[in-house]
C-alpha atoms as a PDB file:
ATOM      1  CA  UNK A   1     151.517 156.069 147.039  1.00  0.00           C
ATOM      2  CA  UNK A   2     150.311 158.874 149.378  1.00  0.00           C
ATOM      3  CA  UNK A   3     151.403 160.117 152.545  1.00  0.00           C
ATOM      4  CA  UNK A   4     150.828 162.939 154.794  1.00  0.00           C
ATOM      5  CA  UNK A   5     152.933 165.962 154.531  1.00  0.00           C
ATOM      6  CA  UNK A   6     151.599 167.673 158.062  1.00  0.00           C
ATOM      7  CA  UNK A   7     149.112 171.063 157.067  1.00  0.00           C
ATOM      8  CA  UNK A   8     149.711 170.997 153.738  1.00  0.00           C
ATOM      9  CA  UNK A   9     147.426 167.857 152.948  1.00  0.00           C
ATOM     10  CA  UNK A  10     148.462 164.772 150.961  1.00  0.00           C
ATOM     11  CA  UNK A  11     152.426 164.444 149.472  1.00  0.00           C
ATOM     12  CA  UNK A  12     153.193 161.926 146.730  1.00  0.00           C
ATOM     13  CA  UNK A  13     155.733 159.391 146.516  1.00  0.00           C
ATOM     14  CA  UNK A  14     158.117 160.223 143.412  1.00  0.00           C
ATOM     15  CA  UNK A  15     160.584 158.056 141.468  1.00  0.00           C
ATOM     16  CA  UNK A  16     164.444 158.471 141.807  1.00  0.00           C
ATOM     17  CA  UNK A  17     167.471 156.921 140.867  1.00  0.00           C
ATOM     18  CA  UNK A  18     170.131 155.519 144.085  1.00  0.00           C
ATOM     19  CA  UNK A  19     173.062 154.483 143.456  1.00  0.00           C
ATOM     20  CA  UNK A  20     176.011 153.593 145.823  1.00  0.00           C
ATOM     21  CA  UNK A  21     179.938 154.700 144.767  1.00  0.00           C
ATOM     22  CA  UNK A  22     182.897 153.677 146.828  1.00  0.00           C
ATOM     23  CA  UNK A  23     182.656 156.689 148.846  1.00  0.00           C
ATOM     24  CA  UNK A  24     178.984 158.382 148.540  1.00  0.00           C
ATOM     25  CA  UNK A  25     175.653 157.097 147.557  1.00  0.00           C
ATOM     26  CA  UNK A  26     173.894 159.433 145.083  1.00  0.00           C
ATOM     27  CA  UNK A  27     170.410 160.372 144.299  1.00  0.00           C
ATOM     28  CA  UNK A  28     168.801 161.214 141.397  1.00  0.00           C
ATOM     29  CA  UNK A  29     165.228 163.100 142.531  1.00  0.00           C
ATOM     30  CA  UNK A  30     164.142 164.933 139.238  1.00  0.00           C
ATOM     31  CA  UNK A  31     163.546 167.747 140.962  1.00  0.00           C
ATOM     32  CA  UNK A  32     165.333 171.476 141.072  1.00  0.00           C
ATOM     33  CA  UNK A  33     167.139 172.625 143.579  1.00  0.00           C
ATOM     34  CA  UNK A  34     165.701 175.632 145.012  1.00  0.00           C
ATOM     35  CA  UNK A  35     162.420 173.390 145.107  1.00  0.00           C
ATOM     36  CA  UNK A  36     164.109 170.526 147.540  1.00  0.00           C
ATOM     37  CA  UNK A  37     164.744 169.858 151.284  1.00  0.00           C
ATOM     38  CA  UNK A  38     166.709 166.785 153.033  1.00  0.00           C
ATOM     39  CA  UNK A  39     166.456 166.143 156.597  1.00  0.00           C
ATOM     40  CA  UNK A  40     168.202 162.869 158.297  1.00  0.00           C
ATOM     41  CA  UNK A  41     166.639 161.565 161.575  1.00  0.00           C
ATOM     42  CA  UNK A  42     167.323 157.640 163.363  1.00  0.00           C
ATOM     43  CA  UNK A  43     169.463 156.469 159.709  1.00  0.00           C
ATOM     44  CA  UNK A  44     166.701 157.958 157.443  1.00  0.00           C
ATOM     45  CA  UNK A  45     166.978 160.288 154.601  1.00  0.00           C
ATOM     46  CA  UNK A  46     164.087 162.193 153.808  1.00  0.00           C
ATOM     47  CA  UNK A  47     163.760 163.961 150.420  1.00  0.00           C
ATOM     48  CA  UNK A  48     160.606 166.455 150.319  1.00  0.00           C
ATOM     49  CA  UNK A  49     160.062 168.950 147.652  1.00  0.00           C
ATOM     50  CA  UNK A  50     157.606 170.574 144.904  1.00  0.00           C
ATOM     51  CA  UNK A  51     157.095 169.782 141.655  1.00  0.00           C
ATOM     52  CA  UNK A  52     155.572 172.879 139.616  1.00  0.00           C
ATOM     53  CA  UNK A  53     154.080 171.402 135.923  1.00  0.00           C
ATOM     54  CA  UNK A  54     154.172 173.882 133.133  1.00  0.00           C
ATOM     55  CA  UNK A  55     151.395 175.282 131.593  1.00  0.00           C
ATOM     56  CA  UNK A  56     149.744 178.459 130.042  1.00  0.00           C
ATOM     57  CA  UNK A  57     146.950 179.670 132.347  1.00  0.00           C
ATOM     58  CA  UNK A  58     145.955 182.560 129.505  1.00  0.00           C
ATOM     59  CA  UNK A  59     145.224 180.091 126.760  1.00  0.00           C
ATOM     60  CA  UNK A  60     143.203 177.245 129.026  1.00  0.00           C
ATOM     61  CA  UNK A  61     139.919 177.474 130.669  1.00  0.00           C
ATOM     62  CA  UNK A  62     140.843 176.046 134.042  1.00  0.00           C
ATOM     63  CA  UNK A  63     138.000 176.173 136.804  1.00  0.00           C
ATOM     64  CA  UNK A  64     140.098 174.550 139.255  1.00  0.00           C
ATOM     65  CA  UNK A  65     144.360 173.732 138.839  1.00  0.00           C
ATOM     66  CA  UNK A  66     145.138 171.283 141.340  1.00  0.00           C
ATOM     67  CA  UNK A  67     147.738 169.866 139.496  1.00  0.00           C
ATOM     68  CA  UNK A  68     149.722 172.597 138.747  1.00  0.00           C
ATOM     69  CA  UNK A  69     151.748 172.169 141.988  1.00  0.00           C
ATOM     70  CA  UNK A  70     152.811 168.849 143.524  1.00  0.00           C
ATOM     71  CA  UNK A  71     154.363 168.355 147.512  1.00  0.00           C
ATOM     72  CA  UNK A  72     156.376 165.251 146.946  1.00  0.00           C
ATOM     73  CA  UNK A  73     158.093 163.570 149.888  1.00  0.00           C
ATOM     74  CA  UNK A  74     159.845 160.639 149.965  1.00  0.00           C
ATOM     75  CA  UNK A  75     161.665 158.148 152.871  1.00  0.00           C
ATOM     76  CA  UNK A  76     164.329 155.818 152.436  1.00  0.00           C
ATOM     77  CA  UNK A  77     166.610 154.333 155.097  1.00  0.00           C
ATOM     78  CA  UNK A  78     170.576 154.493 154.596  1.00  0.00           C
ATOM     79  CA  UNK A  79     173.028 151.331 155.091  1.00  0.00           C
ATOM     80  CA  UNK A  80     174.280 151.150 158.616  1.00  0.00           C
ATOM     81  CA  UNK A  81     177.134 152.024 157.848  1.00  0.00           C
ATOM     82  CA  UNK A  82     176.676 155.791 157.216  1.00  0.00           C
ATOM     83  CA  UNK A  83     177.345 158.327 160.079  1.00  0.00           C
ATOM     84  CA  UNK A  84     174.509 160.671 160.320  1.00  0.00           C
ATOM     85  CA  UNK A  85     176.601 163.295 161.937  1.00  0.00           C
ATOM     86  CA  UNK A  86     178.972 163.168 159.071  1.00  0.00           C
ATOM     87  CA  UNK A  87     176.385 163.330 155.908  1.00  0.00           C
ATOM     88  CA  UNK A  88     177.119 165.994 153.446  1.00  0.00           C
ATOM     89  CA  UNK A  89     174.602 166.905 150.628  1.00  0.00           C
ATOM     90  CA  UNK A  90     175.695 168.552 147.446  1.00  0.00           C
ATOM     91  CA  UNK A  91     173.341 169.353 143.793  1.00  0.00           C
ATOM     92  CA  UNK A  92     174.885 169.283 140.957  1.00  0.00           C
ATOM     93  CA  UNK A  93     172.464 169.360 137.735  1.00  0.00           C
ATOM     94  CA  UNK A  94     169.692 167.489 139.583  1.00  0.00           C
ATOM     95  CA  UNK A  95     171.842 165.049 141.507  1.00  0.00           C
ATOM     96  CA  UNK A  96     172.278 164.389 145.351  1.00  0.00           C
END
């Protein structure tokens, strides 16, 4: 699934693991921190970040490396119950 990202051209959807405790819901995105942003806006969490894929430039003959980097970005709307204003976000070993 694609969707736009603003400049930076096309973003792609990414799997992730939700699941909802007594007192938080957790996400799992796959992705590293320093590599992830969250922004809340009208009950909707939005998870964008880049995916870097390992590989040895020096030992392939790439002409072009498109895949090397990926924007990911992905929606999903939170129950009604959760207060915006009172949503804290916390990474611990790749979880939300």
């Amino acid at each position: 699934m694609f969707g736009p990202s603003g400049s930076r051209g096309f973003a792609l959807s990414f799997s992730m693991d939700v699941k909802e405790t007594g007192e938080e819901i957790v996400i799992d995105p796959d992705l590293e921190e320093k590599d992830i942003s969250l922004s809340v806006q009208n009950g909707v969490l939005t998870i964008e970040g880049e995916k870097k894929l390992d590989y040895d430039e020096e030992k392939q003959n790439y002409h072009v490396m498109e895949a090397a980097l990926r924007q990911l970005k992905r929606s999903l709307r939170l129950p009604d119950t959760i207060d915006d204003t009172k949503i804290d976000a916390r990474f611990d070993n790749g979880v939300l």
